[in-house]
Each structure stands twice: as C-alpha cells, then as structure tokens.
N, C-alpha and C. Protein backbone atom coordinates (compact mmCIF):
# COMPACT_ATOMS: atom_id res chain seq x y z
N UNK A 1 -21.61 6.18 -27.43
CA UNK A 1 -20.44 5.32 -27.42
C UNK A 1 -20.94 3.86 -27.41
N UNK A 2 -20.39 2.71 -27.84
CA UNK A 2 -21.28 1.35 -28.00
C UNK A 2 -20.31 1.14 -27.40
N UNK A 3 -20.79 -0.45 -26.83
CA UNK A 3 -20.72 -0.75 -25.43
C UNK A 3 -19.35 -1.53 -24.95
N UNK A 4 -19.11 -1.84 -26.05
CA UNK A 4 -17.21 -2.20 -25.94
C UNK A 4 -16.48 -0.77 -25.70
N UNK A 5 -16.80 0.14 -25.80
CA UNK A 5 -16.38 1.38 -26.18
C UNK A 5 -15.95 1.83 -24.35
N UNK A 6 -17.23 1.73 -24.14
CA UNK A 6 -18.00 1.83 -22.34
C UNK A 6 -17.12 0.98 -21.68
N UNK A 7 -16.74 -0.36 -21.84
CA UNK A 7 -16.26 -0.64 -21.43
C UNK A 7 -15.07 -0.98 -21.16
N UNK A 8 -14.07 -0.52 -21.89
CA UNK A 8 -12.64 -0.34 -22.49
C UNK A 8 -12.72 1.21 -21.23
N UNK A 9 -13.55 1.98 -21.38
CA UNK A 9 -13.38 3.36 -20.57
C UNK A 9 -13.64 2.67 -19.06
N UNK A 10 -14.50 1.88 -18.79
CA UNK A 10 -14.31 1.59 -17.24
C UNK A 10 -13.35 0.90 -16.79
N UNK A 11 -12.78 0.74 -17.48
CA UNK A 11 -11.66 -0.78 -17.07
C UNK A 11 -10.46 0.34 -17.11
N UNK A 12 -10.54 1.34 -17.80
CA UNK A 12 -9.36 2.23 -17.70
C UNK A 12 -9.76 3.02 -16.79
N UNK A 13 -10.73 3.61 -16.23
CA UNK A 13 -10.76 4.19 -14.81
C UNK A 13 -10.95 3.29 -13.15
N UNK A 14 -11.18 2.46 -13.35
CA UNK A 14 -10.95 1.55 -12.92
C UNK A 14 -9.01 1.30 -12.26
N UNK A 15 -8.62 1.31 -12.89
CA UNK A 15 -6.88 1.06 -13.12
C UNK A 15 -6.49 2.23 -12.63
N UNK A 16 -7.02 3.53 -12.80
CA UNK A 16 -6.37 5.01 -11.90
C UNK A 16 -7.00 5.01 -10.90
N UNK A 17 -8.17 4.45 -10.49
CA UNK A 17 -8.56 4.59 -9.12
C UNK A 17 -7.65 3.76 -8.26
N UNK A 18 -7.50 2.58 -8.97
CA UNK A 18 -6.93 1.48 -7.68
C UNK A 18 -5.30 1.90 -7.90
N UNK A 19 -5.06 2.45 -8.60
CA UNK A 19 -3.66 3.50 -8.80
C UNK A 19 -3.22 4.11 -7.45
N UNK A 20 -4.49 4.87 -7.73
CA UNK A 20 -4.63 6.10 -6.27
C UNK A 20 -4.53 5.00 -4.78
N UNK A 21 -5.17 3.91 -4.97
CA UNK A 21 -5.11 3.82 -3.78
C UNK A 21 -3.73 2.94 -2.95
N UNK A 22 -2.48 3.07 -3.89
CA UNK A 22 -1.06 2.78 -3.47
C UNK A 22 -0.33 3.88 -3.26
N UNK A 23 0.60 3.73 -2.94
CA UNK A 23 1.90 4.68 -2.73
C UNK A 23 2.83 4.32 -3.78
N UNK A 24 3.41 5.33 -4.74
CA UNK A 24 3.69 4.97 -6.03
C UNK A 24 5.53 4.67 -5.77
N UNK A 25 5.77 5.12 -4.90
CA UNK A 25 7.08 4.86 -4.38
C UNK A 25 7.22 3.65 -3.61
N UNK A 26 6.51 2.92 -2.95
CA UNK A 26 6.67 1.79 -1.42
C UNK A 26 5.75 0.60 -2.83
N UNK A 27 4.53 1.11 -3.23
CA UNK A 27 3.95 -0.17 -3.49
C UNK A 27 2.85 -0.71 -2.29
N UNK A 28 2.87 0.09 -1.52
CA UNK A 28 1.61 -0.05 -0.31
C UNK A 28 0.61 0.63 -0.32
N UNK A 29 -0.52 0.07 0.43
CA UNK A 29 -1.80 1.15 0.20
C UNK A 29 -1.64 1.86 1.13
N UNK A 30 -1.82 3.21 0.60
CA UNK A 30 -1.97 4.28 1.26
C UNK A 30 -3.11 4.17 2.50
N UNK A 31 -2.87 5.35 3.47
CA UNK A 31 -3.30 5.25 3.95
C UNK A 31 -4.99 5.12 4.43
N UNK A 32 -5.82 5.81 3.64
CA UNK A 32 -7.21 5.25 4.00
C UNK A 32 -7.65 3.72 2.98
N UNK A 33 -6.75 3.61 2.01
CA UNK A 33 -7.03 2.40 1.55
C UNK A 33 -6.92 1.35 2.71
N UNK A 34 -5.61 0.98 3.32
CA UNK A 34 -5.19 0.16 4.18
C UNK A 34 -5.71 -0.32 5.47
N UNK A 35 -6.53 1.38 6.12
CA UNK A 35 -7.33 1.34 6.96
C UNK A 35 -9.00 0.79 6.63
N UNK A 36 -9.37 1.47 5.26
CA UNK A 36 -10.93 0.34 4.69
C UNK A 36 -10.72 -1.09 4.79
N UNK A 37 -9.31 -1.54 4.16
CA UNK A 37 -8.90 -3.01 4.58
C UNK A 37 -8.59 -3.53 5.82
N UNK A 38 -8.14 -3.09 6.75
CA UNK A 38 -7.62 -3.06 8.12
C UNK A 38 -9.45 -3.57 8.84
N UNK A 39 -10.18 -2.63 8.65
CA UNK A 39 -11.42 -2.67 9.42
C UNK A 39 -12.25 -3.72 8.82
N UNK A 40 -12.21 -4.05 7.46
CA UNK A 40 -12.92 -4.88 7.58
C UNK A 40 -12.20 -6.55 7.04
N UNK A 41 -11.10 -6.89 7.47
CA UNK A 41 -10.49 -8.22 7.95
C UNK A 41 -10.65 -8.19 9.54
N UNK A 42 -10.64 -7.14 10.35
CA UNK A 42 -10.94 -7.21 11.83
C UNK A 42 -12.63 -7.44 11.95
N UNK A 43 -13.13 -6.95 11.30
CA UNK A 43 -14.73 -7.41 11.24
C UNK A 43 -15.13 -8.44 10.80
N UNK A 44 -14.69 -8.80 9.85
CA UNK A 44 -14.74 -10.19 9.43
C UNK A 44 -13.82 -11.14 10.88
N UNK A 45 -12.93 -11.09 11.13
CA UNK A 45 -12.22 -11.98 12.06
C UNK A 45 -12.01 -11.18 13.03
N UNK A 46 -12.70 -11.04 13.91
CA UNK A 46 -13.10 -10.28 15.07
C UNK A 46 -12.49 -10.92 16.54
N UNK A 47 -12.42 -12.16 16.78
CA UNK A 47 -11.68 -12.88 17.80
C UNK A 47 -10.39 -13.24 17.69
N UNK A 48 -10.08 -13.55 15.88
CA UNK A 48 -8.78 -13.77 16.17
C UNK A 48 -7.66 -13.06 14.95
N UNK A 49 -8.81 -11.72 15.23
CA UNK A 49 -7.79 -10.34 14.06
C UNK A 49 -6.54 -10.12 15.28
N UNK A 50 -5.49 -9.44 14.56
CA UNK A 50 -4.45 -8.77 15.79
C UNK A 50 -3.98 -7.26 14.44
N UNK A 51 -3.46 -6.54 15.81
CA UNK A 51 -2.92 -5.35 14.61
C UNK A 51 -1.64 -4.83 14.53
N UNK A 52 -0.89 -4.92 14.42
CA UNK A 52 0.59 -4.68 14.16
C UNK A 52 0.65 -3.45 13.74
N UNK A 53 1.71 -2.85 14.34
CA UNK A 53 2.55 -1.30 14.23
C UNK A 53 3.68 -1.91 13.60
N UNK A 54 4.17 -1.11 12.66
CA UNK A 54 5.11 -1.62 12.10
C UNK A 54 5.92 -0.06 11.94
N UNK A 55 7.60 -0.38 12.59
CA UNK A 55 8.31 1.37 12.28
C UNK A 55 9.84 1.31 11.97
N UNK A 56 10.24 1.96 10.97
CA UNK A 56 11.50 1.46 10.66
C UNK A 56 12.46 2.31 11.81
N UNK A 57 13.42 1.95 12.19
CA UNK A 57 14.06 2.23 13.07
C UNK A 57 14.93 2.99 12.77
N UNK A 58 15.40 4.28 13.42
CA UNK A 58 16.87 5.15 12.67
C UNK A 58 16.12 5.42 11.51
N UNK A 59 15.54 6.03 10.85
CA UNK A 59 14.80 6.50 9.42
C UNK A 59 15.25 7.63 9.37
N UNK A 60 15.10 8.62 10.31
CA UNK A 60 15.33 9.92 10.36
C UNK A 60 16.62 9.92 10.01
N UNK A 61 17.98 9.23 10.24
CA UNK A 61 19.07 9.33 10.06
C UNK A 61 19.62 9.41 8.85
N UNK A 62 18.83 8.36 8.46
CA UNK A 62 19.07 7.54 7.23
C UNK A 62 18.67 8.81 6.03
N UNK A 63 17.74 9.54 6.39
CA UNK A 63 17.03 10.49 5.35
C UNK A 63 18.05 11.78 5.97
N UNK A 64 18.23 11.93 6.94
CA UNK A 64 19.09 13.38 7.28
C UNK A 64 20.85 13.21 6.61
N UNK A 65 21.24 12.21 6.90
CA UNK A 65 22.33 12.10 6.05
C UNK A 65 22.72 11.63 5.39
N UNK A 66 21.83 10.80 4.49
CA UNK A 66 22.37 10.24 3.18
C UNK A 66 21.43 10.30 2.17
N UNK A 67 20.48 11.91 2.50
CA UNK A 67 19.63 12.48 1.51
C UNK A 67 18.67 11.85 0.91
N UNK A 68 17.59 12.23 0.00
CA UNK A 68 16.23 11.81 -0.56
C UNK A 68 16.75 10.34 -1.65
N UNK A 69 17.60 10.64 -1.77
CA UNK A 69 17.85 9.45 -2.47
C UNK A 69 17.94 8.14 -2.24
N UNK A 70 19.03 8.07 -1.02
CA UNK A 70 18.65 7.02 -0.45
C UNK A 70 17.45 6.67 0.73
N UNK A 71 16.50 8.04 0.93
CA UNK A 71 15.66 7.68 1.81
C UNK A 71 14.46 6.98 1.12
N UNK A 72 14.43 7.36 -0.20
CA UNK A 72 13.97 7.12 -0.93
C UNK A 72 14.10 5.11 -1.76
N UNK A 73 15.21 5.06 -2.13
CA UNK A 73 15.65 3.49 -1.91
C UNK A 73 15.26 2.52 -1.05
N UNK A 74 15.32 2.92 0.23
CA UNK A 74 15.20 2.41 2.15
C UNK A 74 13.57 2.16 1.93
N UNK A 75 12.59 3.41 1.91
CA UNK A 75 11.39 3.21 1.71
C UNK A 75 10.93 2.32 0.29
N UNK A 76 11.55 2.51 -0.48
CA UNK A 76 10.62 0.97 -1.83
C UNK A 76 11.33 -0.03 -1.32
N UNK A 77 12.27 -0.54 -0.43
CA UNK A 77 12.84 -1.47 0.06
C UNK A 77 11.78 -2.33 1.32
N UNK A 78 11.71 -1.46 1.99
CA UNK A 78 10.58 -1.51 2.90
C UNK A 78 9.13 -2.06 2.73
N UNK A 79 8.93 -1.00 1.49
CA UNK A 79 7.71 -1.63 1.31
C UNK A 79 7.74 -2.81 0.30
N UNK A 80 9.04 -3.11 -0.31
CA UNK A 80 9.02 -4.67 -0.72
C UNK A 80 9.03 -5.78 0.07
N UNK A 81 9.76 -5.59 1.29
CA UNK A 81 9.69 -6.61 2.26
C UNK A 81 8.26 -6.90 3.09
N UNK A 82 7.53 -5.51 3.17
CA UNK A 82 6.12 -6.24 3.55
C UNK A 82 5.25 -6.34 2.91
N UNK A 83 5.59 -5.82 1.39
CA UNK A 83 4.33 -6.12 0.41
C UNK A 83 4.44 -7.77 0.28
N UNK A 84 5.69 -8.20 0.73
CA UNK A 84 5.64 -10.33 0.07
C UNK A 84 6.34 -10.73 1.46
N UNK A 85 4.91 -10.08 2.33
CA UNK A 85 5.41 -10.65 4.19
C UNK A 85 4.74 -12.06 4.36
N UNK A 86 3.48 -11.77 2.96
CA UNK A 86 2.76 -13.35 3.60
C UNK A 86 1.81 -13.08 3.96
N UNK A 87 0.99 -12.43 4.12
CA UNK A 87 -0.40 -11.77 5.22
C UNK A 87 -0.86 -11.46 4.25
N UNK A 88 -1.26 -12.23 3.31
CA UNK A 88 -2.82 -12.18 2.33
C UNK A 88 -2.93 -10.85 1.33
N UNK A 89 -1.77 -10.30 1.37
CA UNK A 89 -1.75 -8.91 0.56
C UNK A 89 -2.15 -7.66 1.60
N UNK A 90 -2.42 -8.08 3.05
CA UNK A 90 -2.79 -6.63 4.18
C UNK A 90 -2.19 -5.40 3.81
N UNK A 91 -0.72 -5.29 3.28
CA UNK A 91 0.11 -4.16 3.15
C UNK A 91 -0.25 -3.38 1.77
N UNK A 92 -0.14 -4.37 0.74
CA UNK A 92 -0.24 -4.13 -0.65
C UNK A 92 -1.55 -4.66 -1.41
C-alpha cells in the first residue's frame, strides 16, 4: 500500500477508536476514557485538582414513567449541559 494509502487508513482508525471512547447517546467519555483523563489532570494538578460527583436527580422516575424515550432525551440533554460546562473538555 503507498504511503498516502497508510495513511488515509490510520486517520480512519484513528476516528473509531476515539469513537469508542464516547457514549454515542450523551456525547461523554465513557467510562474508562474519563477515568485515564480524570487521573491524569489530578496528577498533573495534584494540590489544586478537586473531583466532583455529578447525579441527576429523580432519573429513575423519569425513565419508569415516561419510558426509553424520554429517558433517553433527559440523558443527551445532560450530557449537553456538561459537555459545554467549561472545565477544559473533563466530561467530553
């Protein structure tokens, strides 16, 4: 394969890896992505990292009675509001 060839193929695997490492519904990184990022902004800023829990409240409700659809809505909603929270891309 010549080498434009090679590299047209890495740049396209490339793009499904970092695919994988969101949630295709929220737009957030999944979970061991978030945590490789998590550990090392706390390593890097070690005195003045902090870590936030973040939990939507009533969720269960929201998904028990007004079905996948709208639980579904609620969550890409969610994760729009903290993918553009401001925090350097941490979420997304």
């Amino acid at each position: 394969m010549p080498p434009a060839g090679w590299a047209v193929h890495a740049i396209a695997l490339y793009k499904q890896l970092a695919a994988t490492r969101k949630d295709p519904l929220t737009g957030l990184l999944r979970r061991d992505a978030h945590t490789a990022r998590a550990r090392r902004l706390l390593a890097r800023h070690r005195d003045s990292g902090a870590v936030v829990m973040v939990d939507a409240d009533h969720f269960k409700a929201v998904n028990d009675t007004m079905g996948h659809t709208a639980r579904d809505t609620v969550l890409a909603a969610f994760g729009l509001v903290l993918g553009s929270s401001g925090y350097g891309g941490l979420f997304s």
